[in-house]
C-alpha atoms as a PDB file:
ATOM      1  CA  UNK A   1      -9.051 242.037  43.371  1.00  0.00           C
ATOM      2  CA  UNK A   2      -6.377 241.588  41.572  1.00  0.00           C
ATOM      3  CA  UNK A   3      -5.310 237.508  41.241  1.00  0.00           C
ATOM      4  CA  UNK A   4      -1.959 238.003  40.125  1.00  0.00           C
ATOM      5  CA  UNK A   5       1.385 236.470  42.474  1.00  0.00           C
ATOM      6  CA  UNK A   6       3.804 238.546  42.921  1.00  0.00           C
ATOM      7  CA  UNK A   7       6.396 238.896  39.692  1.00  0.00           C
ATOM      8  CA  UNK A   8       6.482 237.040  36.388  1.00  0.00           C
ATOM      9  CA  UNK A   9       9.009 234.450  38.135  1.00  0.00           C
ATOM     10  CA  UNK A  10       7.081 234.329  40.724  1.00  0.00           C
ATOM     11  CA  UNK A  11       4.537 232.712  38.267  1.00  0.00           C
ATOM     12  CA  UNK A  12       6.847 230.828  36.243  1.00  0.00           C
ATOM     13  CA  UNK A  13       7.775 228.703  39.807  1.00  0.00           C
ATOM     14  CA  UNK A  14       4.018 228.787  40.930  1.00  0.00           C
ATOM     15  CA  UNK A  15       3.132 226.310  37.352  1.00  0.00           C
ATOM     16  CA  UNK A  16       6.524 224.628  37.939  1.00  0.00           C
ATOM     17  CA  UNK A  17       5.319 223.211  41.024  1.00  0.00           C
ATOM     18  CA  UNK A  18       1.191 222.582  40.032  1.00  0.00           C
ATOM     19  CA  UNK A  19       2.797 220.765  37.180  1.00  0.00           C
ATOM     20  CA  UNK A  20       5.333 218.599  39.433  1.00  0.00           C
ATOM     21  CA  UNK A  21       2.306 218.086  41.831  1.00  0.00           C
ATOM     22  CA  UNK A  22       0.234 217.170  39.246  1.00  0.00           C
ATOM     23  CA  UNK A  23       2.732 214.615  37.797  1.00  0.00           C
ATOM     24  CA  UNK A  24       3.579 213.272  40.842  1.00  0.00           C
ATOM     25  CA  UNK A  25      -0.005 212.272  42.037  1.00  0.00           C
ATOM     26  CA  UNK A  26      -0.338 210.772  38.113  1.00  0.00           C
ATOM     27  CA  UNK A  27       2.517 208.539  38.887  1.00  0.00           C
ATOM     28  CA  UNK A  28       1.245 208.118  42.233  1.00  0.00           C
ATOM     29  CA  UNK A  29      -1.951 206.808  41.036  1.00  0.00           C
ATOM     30  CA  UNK A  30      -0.692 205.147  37.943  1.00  0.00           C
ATOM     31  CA  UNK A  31       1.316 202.771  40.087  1.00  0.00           C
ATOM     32  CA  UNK A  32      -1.373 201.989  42.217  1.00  0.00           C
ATOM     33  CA  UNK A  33      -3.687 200.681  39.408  1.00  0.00           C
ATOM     34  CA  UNK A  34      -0.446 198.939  37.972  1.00  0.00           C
ATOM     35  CA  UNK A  35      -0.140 197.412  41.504  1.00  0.00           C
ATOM     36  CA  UNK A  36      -3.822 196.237  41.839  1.00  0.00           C
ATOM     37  CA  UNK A  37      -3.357 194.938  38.185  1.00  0.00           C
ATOM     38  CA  UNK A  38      -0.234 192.962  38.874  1.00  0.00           C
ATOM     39  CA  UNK A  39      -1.838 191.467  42.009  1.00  0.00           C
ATOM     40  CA  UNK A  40      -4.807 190.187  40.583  1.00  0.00           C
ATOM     41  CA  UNK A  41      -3.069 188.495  37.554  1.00  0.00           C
ATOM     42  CA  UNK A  42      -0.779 187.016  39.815  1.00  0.00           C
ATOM     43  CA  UNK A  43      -3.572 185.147  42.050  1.00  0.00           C
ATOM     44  CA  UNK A  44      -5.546 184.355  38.970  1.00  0.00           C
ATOM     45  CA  UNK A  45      -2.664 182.718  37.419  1.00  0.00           C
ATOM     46  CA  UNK A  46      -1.499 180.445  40.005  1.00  0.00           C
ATOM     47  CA  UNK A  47      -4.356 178.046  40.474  1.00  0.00           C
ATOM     48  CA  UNK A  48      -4.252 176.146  36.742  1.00  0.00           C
ATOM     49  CA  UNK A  49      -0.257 176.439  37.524  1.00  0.00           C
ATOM     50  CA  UNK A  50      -0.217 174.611  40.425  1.00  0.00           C
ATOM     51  CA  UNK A  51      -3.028 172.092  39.304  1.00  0.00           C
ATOM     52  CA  UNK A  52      -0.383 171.159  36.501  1.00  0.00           C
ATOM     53  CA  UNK A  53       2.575 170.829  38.917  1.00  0.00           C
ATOM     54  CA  UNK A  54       0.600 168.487  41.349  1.00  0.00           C
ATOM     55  CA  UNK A  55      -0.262 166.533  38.054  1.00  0.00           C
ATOM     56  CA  UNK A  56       3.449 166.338  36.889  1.00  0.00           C
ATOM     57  CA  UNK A  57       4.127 164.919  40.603  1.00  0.00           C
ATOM     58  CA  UNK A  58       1.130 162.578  40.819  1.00  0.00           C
ATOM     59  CA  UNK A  59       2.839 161.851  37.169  1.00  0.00           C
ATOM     60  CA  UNK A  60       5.858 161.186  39.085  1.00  0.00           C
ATOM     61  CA  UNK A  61       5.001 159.277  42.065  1.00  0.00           C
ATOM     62  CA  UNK A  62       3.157 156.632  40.225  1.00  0.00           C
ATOM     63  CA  UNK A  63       6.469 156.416  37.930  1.00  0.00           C
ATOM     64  CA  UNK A  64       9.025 155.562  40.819  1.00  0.00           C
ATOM     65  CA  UNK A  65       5.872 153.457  42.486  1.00  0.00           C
ATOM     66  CA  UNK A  66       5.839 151.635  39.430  1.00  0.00           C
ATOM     67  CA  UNK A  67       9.663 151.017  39.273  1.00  0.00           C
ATOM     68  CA  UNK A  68      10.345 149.919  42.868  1.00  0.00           C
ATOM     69  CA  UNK A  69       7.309 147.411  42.701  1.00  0.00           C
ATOM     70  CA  UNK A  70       9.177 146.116  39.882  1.00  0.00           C
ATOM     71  CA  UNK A  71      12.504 145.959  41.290  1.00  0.00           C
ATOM     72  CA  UNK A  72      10.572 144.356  44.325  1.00  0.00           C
ATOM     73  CA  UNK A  73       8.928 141.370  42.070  1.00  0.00           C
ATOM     74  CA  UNK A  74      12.099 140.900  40.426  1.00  0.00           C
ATOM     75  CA  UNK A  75      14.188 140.264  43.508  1.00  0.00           C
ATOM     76  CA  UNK A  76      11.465 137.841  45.256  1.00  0.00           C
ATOM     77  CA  UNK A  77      11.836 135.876  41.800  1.00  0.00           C
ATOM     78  CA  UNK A  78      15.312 135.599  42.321  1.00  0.00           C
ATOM     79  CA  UNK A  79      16.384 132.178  43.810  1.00  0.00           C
ATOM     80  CA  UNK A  80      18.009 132.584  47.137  1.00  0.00           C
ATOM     81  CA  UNK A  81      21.760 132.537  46.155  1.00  0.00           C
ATOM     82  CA  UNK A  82      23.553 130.786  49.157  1.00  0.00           C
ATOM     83  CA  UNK A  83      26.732 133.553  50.484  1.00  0.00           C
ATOM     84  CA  UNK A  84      28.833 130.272  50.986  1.00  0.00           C
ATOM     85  CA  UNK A  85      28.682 129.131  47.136  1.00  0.00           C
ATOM     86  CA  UNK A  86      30.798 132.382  46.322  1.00  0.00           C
ATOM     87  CA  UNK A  87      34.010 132.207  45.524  1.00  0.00           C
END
């Protein structure tokens, strides 16, 4: 039996289109491992980021705590100044 197709063009378009198919599922597959890759960097990443950022804002809090207590103990150290001694 004879395994040939058809005419020598035939053949040339019959490897044209195993190599596209070929090429296609590499890409295909490709960008799923890329994908996967991506993914899992991405979630292993974030927890030491966000462990920093709620440091920097624990940072924070305790700064403007710090400040408005202060303001607050200055102004009940203050004498009373009486509205009517203005002039």
């Amino acid at each position: 039996m004879d395994m040939t197709v058809g005419t020598d063009g035939s053949k040339e378009v019959s490897h044209m289109l195993m190599f596209l198919v070929g090429a296609l599922l590499g890409v295909i597959l490709g960008g799923t491992l890329c994908v996967g890759y991506l993914r899992q960097e991405i979630t292993a990443d974030i927890g030491p980021r966000l462990k920093r950022v709620q440091f920097q804002l624990d940072n924070l809090e305790a700064a403007l705590n710090l400040a408005i207590t202060t303001r607050y103990a200055e102004l009940i150290t203050q004498p009373a100044v009486d509205p009517s001694a203005r002039s």
